[in-house]
Protein backbone atom coordinates (compact mmCIF):
# COMPACT_ATOMS: atom_id res chain seq x y z
CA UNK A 1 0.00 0.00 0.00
CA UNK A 2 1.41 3.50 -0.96
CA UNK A 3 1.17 6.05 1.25
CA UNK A 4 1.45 9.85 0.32
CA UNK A 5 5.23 11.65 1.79
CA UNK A 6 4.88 13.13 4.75
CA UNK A 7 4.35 17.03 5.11
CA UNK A 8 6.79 19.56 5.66
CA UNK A 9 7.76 19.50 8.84
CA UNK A 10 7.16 22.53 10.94
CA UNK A 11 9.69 24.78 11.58
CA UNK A 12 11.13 25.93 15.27
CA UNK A 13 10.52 29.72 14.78
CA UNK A 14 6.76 28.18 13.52
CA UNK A 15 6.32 26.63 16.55
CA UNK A 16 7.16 29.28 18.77
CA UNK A 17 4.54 31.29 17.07
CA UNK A 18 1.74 29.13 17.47
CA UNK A 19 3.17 28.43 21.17
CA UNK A 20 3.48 32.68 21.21
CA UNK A 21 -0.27 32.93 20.30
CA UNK A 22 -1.29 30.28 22.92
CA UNK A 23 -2.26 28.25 19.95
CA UNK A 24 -0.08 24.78 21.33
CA UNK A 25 -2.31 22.44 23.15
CA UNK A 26 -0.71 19.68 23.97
CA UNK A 27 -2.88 16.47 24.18
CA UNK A 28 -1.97 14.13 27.15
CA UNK A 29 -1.54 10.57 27.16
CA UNK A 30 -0.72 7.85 29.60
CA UNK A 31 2.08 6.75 27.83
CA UNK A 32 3.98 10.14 29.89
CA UNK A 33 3.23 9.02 33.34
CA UNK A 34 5.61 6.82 34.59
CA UNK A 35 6.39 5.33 38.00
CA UNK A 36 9.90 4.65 39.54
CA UNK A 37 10.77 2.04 42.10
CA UNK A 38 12.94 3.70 44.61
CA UNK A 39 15.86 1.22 44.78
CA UNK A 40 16.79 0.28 41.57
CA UNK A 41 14.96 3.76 40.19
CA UNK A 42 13.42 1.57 37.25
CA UNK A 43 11.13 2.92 35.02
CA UNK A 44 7.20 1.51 34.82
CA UNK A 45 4.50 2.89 32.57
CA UNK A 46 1.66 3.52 34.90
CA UNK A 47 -0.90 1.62 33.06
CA UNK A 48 1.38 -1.27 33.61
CA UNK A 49 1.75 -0.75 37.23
CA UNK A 50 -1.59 -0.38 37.61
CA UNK A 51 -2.48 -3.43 35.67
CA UNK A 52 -0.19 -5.57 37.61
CA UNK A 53 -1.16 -4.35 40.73
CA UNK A 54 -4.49 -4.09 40.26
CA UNK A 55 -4.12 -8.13 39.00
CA UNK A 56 -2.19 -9.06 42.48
CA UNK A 57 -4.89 -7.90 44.22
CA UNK A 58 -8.10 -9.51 42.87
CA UNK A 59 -6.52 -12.31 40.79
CA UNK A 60 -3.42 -12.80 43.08
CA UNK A 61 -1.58 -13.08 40.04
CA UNK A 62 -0.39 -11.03 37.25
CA UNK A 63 0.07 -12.84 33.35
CA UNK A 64 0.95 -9.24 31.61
CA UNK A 65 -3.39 -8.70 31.26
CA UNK A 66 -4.03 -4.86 30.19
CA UNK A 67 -5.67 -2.61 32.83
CA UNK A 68 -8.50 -2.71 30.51
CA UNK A 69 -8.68 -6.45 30.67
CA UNK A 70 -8.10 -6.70 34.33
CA UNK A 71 -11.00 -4.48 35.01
CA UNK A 72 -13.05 -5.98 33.28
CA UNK A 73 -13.17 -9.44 34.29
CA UNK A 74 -16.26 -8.34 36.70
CA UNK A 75 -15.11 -10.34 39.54
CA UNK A 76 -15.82 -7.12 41.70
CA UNK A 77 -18.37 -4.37 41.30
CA UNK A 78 -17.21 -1.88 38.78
CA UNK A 79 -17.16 1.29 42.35
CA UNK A 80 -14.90 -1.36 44.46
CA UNK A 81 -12.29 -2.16 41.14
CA UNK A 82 -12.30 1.62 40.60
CA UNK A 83 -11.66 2.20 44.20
CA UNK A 84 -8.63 -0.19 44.58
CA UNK A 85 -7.06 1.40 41.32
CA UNK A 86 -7.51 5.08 43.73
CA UNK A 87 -5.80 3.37 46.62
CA UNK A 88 -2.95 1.65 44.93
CA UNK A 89 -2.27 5.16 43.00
CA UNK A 90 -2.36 6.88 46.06
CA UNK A 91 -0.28 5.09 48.13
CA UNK A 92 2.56 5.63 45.58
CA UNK A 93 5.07 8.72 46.80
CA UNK A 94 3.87 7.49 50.67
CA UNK A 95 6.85 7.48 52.83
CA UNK A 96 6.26 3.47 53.48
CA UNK A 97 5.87 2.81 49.12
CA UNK A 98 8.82 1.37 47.36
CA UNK A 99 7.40 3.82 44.31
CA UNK A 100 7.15 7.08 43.19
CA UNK A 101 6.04 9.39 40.26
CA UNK A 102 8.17 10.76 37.76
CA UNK A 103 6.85 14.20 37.09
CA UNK A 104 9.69 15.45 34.87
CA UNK A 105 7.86 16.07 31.69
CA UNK A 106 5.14 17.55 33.08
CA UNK A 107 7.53 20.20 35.24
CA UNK A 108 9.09 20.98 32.02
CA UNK A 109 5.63 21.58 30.30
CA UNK A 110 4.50 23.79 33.17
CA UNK A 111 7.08 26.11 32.92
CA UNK A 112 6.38 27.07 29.52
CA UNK A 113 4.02 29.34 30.35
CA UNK A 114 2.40 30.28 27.01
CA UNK A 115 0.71 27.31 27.01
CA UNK A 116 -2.58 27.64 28.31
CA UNK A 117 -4.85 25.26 27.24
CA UNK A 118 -4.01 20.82 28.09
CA UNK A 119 -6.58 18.11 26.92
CA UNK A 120 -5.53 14.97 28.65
CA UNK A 121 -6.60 11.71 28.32
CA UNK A 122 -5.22 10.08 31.54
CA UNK A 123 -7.07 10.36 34.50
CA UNK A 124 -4.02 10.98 36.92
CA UNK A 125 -3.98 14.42 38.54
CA UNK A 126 -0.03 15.13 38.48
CA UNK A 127 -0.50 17.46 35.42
CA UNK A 128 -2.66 19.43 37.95
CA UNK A 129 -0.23 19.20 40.48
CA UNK A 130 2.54 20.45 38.41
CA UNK A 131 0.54 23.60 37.04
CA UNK A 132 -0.58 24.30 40.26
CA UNK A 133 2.64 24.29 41.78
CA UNK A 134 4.43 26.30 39.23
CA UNK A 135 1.56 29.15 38.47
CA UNK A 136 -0.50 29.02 41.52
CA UNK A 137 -3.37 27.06 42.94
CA UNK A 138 -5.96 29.69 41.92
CA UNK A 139 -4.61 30.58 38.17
CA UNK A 140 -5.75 26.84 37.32
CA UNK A 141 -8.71 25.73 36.27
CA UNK A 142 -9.98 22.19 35.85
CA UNK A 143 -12.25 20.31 34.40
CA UNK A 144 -12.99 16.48 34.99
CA UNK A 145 -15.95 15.00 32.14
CA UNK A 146 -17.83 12.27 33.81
CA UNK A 147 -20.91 11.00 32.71
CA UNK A 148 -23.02 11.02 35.85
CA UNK A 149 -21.41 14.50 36.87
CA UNK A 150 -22.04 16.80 33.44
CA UNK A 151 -24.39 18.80 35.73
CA UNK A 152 -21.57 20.25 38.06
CA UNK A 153 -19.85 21.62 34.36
CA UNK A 154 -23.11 23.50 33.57
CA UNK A 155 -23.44 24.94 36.69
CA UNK A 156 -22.00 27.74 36.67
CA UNK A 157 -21.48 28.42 33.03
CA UNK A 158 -17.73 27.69 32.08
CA UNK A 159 -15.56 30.16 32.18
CA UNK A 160 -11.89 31.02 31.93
CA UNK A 161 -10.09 34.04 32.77
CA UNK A 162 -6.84 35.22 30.17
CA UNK A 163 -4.31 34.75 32.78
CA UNK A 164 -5.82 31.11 33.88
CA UNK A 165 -4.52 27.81 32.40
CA UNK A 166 -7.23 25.00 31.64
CA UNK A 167 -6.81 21.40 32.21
CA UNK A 168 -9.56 18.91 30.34
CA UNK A 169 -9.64 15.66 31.57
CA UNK A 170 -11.76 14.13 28.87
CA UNK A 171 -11.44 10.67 30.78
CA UNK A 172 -12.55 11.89 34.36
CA UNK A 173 -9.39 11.74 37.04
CA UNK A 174 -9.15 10.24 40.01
CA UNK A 175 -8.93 13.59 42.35
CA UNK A 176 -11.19 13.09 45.59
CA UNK A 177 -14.53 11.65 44.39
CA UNK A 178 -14.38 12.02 40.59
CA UNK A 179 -15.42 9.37 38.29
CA UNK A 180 -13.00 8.50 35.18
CA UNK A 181 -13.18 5.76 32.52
CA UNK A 182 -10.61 2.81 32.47
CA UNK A 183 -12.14 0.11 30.22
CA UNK A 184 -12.27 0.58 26.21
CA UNK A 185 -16.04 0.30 26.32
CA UNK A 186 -15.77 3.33 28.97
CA UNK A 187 -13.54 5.17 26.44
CA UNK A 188 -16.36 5.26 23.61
CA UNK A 189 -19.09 6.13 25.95
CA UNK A 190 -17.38 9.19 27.25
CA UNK A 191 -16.13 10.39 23.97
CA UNK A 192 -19.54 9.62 22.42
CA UNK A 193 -21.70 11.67 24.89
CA UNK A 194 -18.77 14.83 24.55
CA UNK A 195 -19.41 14.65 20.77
CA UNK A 196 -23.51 14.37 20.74
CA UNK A 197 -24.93 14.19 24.12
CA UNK A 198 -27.49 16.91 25.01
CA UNK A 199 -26.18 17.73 28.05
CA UNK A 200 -22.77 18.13 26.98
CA UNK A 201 -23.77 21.01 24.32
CA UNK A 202 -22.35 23.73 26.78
CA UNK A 203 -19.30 22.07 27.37
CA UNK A 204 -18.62 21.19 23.67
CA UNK A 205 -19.45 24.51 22.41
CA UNK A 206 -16.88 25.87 25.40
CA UNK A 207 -14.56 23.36 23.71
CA UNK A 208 -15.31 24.46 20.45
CA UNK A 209 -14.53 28.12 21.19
CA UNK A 210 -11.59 27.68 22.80
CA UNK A 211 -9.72 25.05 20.59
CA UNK A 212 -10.53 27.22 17.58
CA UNK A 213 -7.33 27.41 15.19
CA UNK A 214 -5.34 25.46 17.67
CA UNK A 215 -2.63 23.05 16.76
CA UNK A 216 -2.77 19.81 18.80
CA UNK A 217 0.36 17.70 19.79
CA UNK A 218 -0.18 14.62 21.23
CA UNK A 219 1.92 13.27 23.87
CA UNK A 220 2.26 9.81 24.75
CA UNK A 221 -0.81 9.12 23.23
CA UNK A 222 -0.14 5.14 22.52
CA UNK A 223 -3.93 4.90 22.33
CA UNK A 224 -5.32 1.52 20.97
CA UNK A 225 -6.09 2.47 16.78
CA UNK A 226 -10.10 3.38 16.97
CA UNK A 227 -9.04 5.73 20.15
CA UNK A 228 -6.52 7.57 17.85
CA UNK A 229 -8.97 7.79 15.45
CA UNK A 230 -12.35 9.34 17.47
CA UNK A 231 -10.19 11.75 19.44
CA UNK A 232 -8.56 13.53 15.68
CA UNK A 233 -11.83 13.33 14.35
CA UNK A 234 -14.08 14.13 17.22
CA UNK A 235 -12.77 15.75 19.77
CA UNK A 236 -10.28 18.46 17.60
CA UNK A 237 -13.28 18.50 15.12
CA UNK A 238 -11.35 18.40 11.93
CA UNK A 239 -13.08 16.98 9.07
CA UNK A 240 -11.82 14.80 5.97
CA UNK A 241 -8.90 16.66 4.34
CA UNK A 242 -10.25 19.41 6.20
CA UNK A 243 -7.55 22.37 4.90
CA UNK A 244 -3.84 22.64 3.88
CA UNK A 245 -2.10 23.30 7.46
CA UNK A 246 -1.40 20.70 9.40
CA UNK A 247 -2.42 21.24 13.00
CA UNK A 248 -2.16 17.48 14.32
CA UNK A 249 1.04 16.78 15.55
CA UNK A 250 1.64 12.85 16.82
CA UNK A 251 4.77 12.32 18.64
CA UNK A 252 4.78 8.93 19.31
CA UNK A 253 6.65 5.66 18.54
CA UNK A 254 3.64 3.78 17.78
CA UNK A 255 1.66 5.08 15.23
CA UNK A 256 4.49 4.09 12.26
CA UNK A 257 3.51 0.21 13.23
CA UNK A 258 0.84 0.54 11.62
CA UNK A 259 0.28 1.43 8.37
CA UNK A 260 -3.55 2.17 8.32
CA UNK A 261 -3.32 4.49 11.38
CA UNK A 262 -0.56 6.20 9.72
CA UNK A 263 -2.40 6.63 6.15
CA UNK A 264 -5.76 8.12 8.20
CA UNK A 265 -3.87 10.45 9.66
CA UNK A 266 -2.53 11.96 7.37
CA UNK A 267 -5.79 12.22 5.67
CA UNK A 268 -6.36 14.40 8.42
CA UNK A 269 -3.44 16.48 7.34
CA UNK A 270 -1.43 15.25 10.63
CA UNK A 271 2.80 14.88 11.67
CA UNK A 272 3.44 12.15 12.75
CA UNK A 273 7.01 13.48 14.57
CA UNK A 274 10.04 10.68 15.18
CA UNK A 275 13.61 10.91 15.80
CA UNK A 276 14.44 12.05 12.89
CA UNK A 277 11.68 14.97 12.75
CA UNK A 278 12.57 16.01 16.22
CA UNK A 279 16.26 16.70 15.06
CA UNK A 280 14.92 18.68 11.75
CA UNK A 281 12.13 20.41 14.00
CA UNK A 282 15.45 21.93 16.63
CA UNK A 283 18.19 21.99 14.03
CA UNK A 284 17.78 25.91 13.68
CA UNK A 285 17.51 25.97 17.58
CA UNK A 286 20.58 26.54 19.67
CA UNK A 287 23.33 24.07 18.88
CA UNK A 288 23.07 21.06 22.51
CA UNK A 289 19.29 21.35 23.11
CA UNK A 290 18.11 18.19 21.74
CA UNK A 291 17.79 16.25 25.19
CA UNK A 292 17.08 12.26 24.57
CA UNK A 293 14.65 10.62 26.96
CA UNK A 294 12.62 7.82 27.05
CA UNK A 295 10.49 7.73 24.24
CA UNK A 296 9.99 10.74 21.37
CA UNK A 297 7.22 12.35 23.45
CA UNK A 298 9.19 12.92 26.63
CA UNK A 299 12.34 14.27 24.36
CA UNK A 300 10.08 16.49 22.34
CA UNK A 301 9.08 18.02 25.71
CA UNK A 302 12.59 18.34 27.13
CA UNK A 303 13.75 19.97 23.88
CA UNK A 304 11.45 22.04 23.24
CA UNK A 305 11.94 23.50 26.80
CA UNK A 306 15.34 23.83 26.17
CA UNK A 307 14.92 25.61 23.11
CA UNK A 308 12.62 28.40 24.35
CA UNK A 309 14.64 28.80 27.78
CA UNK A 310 17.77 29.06 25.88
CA UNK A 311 16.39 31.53 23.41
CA UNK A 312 15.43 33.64 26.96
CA UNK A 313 18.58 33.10 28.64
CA UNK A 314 18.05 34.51 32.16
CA UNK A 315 20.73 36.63 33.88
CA UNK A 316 23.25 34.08 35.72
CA UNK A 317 22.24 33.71 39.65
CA UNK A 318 25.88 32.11 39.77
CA UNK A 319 28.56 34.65 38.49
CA UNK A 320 31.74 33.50 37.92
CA UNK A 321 32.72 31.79 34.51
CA UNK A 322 32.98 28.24 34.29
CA UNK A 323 34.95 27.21 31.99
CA UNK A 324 34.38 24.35 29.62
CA UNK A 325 36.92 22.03 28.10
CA UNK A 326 36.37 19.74 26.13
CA UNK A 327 37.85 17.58 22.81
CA UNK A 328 35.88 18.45 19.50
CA UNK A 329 34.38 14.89 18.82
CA UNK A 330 32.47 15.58 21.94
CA UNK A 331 30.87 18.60 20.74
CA UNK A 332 27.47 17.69 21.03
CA UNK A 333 27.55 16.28 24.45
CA UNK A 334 29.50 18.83 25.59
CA UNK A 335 27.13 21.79 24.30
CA UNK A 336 24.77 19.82 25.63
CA UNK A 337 25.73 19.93 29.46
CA UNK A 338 26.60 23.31 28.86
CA UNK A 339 22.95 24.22 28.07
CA UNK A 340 21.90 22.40 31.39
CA UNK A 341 24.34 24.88 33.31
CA UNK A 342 22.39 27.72 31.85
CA UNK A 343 19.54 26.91 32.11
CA UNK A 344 20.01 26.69 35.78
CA UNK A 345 21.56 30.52 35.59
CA UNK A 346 24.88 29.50 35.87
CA UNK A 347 27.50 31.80 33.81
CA UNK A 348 29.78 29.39 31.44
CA UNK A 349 31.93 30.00 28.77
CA UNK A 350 32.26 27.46 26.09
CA UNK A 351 34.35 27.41 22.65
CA UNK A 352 32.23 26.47 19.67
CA UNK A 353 34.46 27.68 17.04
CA UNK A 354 37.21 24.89 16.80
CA UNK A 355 39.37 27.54 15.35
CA UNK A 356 42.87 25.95 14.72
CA UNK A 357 45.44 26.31 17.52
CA UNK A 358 46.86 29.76 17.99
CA UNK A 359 43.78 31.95 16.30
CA UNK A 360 42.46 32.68 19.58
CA UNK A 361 44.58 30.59 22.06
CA UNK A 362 45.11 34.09 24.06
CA UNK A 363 41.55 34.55 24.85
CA UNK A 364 41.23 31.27 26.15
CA UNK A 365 44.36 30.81 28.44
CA UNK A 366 43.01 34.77 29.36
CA UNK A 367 39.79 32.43 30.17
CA UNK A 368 41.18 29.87 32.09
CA UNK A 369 42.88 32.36 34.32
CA UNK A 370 40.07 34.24 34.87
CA UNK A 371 37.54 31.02 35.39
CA UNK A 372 36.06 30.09 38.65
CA UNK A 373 35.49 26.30 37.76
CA UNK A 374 37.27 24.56 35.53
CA UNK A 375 34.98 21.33 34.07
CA UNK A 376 36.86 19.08 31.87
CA UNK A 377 34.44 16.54 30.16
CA UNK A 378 36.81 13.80 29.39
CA UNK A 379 35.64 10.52 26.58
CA UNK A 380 37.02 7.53 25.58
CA UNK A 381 38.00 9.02 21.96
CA UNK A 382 39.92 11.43 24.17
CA UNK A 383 42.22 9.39 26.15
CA UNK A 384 42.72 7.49 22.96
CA UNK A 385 44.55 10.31 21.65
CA UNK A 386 46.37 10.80 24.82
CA UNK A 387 47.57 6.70 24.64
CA UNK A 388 48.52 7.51 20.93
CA UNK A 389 50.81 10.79 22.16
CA UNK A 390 48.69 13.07 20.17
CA UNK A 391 47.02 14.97 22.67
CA UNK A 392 43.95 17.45 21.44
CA UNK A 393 43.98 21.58 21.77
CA UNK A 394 42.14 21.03 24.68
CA UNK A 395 44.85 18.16 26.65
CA UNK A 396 47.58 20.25 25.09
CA UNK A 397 46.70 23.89 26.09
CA UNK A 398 43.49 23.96 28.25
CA UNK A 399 44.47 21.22 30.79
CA UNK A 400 48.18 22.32 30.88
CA UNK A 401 47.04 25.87 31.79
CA UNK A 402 44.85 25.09 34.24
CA UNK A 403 47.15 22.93 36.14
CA UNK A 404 50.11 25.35 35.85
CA UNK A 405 47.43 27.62 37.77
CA UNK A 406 46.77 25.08 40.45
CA UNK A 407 50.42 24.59 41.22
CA UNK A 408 50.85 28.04 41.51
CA UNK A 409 48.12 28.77 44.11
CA UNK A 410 49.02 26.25 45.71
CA UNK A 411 51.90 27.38 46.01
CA UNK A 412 50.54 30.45 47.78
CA UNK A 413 47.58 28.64 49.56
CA UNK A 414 45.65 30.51 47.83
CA UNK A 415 43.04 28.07 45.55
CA UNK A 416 40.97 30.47 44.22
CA UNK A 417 39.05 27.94 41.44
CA UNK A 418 37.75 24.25 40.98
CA UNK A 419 38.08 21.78 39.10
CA UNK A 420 35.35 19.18 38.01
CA UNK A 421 36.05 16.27 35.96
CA UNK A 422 33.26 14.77 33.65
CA UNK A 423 33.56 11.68 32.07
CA UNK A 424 31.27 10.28 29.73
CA UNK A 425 30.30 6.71 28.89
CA UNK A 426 32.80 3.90 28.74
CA UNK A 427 35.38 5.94 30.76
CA UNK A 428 36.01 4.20 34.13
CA UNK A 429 37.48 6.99 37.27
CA UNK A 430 40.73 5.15 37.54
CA UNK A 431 41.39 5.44 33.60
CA UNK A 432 45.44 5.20 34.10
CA UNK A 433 45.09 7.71 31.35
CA UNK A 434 43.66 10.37 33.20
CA UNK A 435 46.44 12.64 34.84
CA UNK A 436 46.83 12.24 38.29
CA UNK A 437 46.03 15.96 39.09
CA UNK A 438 41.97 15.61 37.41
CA UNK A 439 42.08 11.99 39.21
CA UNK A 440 42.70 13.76 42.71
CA UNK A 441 39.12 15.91 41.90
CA UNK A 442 35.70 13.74 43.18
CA UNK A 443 34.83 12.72 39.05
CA UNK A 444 31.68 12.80 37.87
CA UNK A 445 29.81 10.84 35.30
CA UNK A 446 27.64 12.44 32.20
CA UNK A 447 24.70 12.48 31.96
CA UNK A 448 24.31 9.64 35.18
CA UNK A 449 25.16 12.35 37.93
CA UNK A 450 24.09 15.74 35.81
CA UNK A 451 21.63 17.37 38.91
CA UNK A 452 24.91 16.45 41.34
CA UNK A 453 27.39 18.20 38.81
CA UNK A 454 24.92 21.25 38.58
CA UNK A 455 24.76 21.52 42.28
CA UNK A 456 28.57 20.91 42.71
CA UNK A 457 28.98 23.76 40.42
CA UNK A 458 26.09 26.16 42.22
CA UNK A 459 28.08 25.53 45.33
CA UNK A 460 31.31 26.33 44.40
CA UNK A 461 30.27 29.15 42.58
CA UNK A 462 28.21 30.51 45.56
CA UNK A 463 31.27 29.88 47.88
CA UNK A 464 34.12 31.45 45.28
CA UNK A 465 31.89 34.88 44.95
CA UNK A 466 31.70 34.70 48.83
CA UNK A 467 35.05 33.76 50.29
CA UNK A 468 37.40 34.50 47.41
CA UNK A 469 38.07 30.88 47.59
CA UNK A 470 37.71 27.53 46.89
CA UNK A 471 38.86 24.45 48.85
């Protein structure tokens, strides 16, 4: 079966428009919630925690069934299954659970605060909580469909001020009391009655009115194929081939396993965004903020909040220049921490240029004198030229400096700088290769101990601006 290219991809300085004119509306799936298990910090999709258990405790076993299918098997009344799935999520985050939620992607999406408008399709509340927490209690507003509660919508008539953010759970959630649909048979009845119930008329015209010219991206939307279907046809109310701008925007790892999913959708003049999009989406954003995660969806997210933050870099908190040294193969990585170090307001100075060796040598040894923290990131491809005797610009001239400046303050007691050692994959701390003055520094690992190396730096800066010194 031939299916027609895909579209144009959008541009970055396109989607900061449609972000700029509170146009973005992200759609949000379950496939984004995931739980972590505090000792070994593994990764579970919630659904699948939930499933399994949800299974453990009516089936004492658990045979990989779907939530869906575990709910229902109608061994218990539909409130009681409903009510255990509230008490096992609640419990997780307790102080006596081995679990808790990973929140990450929707901190990220909460601080960009043009975006005012969320549709979500999973029925956990830590979207709200996120908002909440990073624009105020009071400057969200939410609304959780059920189908035995459409009254409490009507009354009072929606309504949304221009600073307030709006949260649609179109599935119910499970906050307090609140009803929410689990099985697939659920799924079509509350997405039926949204589209042509009577009752619902205020609530889809609201809908209607607000979602008006929006773009839609939906994230972690792994939805089984009729689900995928109903929600870009019903919900977003786009018709057949409905115009020439795409305003669906899928970024998921699913939908490209199937190739009558992907052909409807693009009926519906939809993206479907991968890997590869992602990269041509941010290649004429700052060079480093492309930020791998888990799936497309969560590094769509983390990029795209890189992206904007960088292109608003705040004024540095921590003043003092760190230095970055680094060996060109490991550009990418190394722009990549350096992004992280801004956007937490720290005040780095990086060279991009690769100019050839002498060109501007004397503004970087001027650099490294000058530089509060000196962080190396050191690689395998690295130390291979340093076993070969060919040392790089930045072995050669960077790391010679900067110890020539240690021995001399220490000569005077008088350590005015640190240094912080970065290794990256495949290097082991007690590489013989590693000179012995970076090997008496504690050595940190990139990306595995990134929050500790931005916190090593905060301190350090924090104490260098304060005592004149660093020990």
């Amino acid at each position: 079966m031939n299916i027609k290219e895909d579209s144009k991809i959008i541009e970055f300085k396109d989607l900061l428009k449609i972000i700029e004119k509170k146009r973005f509306v992200p759609v949000i799936g379950n496939e984004l919630v995931f739980i972590k298990q505090k000792k070994t910090t593994k990764e579970i999709p919630i659904m699948d925690f939930l499933a399994r258990e949800l299974a453990l405790k009516i089936l004492r076993q658990y045979n990989n069934e779907t939530l869906q299918e575990i709910a229902s098997i109608g061994m218990l009344e539909q409130h009681a299954v409903y009510k255990l799935l509230r008490d096992i999520y609640e419990e997780v985050g307790t102080p006596d659970s081995d679990y808790y939620f990973d929140t990450r992607d929707f901190e990220r999406l909460s601080e960009i605060r043009k975006i005012r408008i969320f549709l979500s399709i999973s029925f956990t509340d830590l979207l709200q909580k996120c908002l909440e927490k990073s624009r105020g209690a009071d400057n969200v507003k939410v609304i959780d469909y059920s189908l035995t509660k459409i009254s409490d919508i009507q009354k009072p008539p929606l309504s949304i001020r221009e600073d307030q953010t709006l949260i649609v759970n179109l599935l119910g959630s499970m906050t307090g009391n609140s009803e929410y649909a689990v099985t697939e048979e659920e799924y079509l009845e509350y997405f039926f009655n949204i589209i042509s119930g009577k009752e619902e008329s205020e609530l889809r015209d609201f809908l209607n009115t607000k979602l008006k010219d929006c773009s839609f991206f939906y994230l972690g939307c792994r939805f089984p194929n009729w689900y995928a279907r109903y929600i870009v046809r019903g919900i977003t109310q786009k018709r057949y081939k409905y115009h020439n701008v795409e305003d669906n925007f899928l970024i998921d790892e699913s939908i490209k396993e199937n190739v009558s999913d992907e052909k409807f959708l693009k009926s519906f003049r939809s993206i479907i965004v991968d890997g590869n999009a992602i990269n041509t989406i941010f290649s004429n954003a700052q060079p480093g903020v492309i930020e791998k995660a888990r799936s497309h969806a969560s590094t769509f997210i983390n990029t795209l909040y890189n992206a904007i933050v960088l292109k608003q870099i705040p004024v540095p908190a921590y003043v003092g220049q760190v230095f970055i040294s680094y060996y060109f193969e490991d550009k990418d990585k190394s722009e990549r921490l350096n992004n992280e170090l801004i956007i937490n307001k720290i005040d780095t100075w990086i060279d991009t240029t690769n100019l050839p060796s002498g060109e501007h040598e004397s503004e970087i040894r001027k650099k490294i004198k000058k530089c509060k923290i000196f962080l190396c990131v050191i690689s395998a491809n690295l130390l291979e030229q340093i076993e070969k005797n060919a040392p790089p610009y930045s072995v050669s001239v960077e790391w010679d400096e900067i110890q020539a400046r240690l021995i001399a303050e220490t000569y005077q007691s008088n350590v005015t700088f640190k240094i912080i050692p970065c290794i990256l994959e495949g290097v082991q701390r007690n590489d013989e290769r590693i000179p012995s003055f970076l090997k008496r520094q504690h050595i940190y690992e990139y990306p595995a101990e990134k929050e500790k190396i931005i916190n090593e730096t905060k301190n350090n800066l924090s104490q260098s601006e304060s005592n004149g010194k660093v020990q």
